[in-house]
N, C-alpha and C. Protein backbone atom coordinates (compact mmCIF):
# COMPACT_ATOMS: atom_id res chain seq x y z
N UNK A 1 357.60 206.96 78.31
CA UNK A 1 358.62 206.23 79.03
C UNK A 1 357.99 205.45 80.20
N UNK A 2 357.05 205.93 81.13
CA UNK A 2 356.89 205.49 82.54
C UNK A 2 355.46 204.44 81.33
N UNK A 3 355.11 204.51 80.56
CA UNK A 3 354.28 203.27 79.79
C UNK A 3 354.88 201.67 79.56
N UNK A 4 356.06 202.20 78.96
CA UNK A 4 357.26 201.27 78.40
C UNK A 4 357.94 200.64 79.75
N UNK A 5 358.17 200.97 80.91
CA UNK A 5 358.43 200.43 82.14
C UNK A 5 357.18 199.55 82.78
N UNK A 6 356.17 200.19 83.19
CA UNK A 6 355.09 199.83 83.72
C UNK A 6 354.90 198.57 82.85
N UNK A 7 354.86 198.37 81.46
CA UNK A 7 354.38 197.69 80.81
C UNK A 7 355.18 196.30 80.68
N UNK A 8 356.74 196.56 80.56
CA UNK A 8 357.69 195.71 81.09
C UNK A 8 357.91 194.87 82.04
N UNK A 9 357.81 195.73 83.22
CA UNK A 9 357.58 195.44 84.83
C UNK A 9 356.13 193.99 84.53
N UNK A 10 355.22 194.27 84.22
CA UNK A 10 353.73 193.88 84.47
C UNK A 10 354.54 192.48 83.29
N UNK A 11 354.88 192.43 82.42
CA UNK A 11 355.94 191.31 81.37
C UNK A 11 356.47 190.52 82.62
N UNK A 12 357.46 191.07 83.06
CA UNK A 12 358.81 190.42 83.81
C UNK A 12 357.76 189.46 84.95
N UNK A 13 356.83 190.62 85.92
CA UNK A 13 356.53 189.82 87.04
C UNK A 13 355.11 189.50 86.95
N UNK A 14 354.83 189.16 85.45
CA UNK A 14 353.29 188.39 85.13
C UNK A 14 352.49 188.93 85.70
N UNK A 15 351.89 190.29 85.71
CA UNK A 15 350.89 190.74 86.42
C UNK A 15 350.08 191.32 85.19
N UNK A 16 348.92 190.73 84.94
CA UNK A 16 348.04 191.79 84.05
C UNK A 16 347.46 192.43 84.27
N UNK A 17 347.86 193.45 85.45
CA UNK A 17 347.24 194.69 86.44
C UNK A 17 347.99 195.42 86.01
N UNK A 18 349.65 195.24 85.89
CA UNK A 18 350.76 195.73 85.89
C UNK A 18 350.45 196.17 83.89
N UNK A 19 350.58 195.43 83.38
CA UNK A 19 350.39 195.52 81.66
C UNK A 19 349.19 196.26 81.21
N UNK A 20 348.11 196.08 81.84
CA UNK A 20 347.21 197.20 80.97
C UNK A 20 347.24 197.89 81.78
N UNK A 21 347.69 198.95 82.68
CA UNK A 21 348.65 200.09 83.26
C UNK A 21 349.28 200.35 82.66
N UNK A 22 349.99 199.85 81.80
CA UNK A 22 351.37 199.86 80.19
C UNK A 22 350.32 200.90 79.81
N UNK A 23 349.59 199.58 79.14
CA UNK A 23 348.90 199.79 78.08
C UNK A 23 347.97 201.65 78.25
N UNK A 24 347.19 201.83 79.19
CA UNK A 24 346.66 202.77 79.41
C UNK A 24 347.57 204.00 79.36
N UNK A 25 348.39 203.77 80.06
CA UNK A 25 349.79 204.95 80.28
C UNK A 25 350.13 205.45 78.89
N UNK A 26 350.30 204.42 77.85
CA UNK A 26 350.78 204.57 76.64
C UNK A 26 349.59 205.02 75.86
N UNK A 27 348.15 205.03 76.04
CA UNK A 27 347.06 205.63 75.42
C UNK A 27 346.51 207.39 76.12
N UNK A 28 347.75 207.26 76.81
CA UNK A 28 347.66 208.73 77.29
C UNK A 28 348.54 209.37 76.94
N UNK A 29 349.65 208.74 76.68
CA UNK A 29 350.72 210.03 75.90
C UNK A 29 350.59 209.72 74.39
N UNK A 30 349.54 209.04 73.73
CA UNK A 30 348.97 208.96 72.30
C UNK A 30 347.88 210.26 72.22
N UNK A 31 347.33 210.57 73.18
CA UNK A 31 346.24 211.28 73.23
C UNK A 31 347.12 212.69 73.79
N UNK A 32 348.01 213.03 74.52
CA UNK A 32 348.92 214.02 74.43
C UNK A 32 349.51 214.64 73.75
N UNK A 33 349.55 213.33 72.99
CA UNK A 33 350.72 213.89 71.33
C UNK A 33 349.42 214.19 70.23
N UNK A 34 348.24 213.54 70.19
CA UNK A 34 347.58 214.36 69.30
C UNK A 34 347.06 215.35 69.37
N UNK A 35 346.77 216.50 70.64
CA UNK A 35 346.28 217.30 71.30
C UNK A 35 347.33 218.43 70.29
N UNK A 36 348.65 217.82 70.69
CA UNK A 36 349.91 219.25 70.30
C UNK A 36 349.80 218.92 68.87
N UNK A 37 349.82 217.79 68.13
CA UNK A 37 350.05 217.55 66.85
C UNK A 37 348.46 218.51 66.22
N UNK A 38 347.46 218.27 66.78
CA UNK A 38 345.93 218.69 65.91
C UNK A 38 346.44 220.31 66.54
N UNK A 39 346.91 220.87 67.72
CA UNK A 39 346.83 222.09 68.04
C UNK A 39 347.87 222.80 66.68
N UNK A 40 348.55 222.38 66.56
CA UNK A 40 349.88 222.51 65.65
C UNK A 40 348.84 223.12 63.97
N UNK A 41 348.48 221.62 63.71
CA UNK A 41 347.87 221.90 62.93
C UNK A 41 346.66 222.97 62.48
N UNK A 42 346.14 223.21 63.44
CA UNK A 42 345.00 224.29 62.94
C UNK A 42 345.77 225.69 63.12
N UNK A 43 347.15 225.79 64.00
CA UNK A 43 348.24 226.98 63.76
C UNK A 43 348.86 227.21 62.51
N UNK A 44 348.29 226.67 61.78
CA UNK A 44 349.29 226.68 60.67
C UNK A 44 348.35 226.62 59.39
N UNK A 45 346.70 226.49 59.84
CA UNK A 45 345.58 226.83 58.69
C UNK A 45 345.15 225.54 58.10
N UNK A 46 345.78 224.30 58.81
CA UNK A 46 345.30 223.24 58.54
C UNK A 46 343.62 222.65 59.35
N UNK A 47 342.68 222.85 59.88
CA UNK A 47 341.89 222.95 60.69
C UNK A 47 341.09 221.51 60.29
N UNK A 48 341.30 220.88 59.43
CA UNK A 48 340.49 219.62 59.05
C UNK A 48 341.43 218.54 59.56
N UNK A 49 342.42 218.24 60.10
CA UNK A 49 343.59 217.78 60.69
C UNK A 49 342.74 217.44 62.11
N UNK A 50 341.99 218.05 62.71
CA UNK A 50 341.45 217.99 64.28
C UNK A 50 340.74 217.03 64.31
N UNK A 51 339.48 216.96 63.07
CA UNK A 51 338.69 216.23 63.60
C UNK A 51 339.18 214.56 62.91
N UNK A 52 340.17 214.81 61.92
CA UNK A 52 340.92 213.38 61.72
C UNK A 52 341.68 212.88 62.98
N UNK A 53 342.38 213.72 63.32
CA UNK A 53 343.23 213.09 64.36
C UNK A 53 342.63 212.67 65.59
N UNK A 54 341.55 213.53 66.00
CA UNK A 54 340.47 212.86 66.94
C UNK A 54 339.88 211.57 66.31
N UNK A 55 339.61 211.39 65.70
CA UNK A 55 338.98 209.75 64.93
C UNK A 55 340.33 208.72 64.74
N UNK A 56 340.97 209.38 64.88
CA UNK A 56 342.51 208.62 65.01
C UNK A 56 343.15 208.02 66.52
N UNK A 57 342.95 209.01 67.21
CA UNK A 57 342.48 208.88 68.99
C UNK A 57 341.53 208.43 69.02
N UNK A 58 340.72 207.89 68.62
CA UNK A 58 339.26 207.23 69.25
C UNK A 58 340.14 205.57 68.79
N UNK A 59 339.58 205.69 67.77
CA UNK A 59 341.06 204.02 67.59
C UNK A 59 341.64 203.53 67.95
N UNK A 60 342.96 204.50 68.42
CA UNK A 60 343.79 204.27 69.48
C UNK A 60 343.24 203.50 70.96
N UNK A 61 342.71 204.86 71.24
CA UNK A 61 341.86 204.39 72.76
C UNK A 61 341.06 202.82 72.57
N UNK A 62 340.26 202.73 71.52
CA UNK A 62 339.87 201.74 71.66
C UNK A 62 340.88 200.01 71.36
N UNK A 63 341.55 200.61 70.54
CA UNK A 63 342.39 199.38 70.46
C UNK A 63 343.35 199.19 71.78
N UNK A 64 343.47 199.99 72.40
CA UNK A 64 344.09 200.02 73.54
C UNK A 64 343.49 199.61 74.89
N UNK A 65 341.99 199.45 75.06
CA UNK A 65 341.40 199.11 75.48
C UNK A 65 340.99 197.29 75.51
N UNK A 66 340.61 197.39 74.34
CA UNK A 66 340.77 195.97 73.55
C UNK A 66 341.95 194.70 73.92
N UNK A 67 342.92 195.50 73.93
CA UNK A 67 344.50 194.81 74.49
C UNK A 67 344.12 194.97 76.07
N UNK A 68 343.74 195.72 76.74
CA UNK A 68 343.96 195.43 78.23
C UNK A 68 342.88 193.95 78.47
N UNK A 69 341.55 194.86 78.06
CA UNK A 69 340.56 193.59 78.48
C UNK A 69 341.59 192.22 77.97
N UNK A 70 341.92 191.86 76.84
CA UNK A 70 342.27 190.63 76.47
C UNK A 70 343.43 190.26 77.73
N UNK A 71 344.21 191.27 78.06
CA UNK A 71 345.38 190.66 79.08
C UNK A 71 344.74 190.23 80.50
N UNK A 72 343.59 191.23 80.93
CA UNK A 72 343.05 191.12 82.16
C UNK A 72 341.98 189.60 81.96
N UNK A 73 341.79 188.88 80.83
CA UNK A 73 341.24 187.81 80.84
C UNK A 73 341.60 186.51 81.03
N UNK A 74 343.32 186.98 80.17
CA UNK A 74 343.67 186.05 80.46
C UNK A 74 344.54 185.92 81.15
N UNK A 75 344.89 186.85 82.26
CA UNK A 75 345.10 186.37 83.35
C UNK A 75 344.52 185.91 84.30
């Protein structure tokens, strides 16, 4: 939620300080949710689930990264 605002906010009043702050915010509750989703999984005898979903978070992060630099350029 506070991703989806921040990220809005940084939209409305053209700040690309404000937007990849979105952006980052929102690559942290991606990396939150795979923590409980891979923890989940190896509870339940799935244990090859961890190191996918970590390579799944690395992606993330990086594509998320990728989008800030591009906003912070071109602003």
């Amino acid at each position: 939620m506070a991703a989806v605002i921040r990220w809005r906010a940084g939209r409305r009043l053209d700040s690309p300080a404000l937007i990849a702050d979105g952006n980052h915010a929102r690559a942290d509750g991606y990396v939150s949710a795979g923590i409980v989703v891979s923890t989940a999984s190896i509870a339940i005898g799935l244990p090859i689930a961890d190191p996918i979903i970590g390579l799944l978070i690395t992606g993330l992060i990086l594509h998320t990264t990728w989008e800030s630099w591009v906003t912070i350029r071109r602003g």
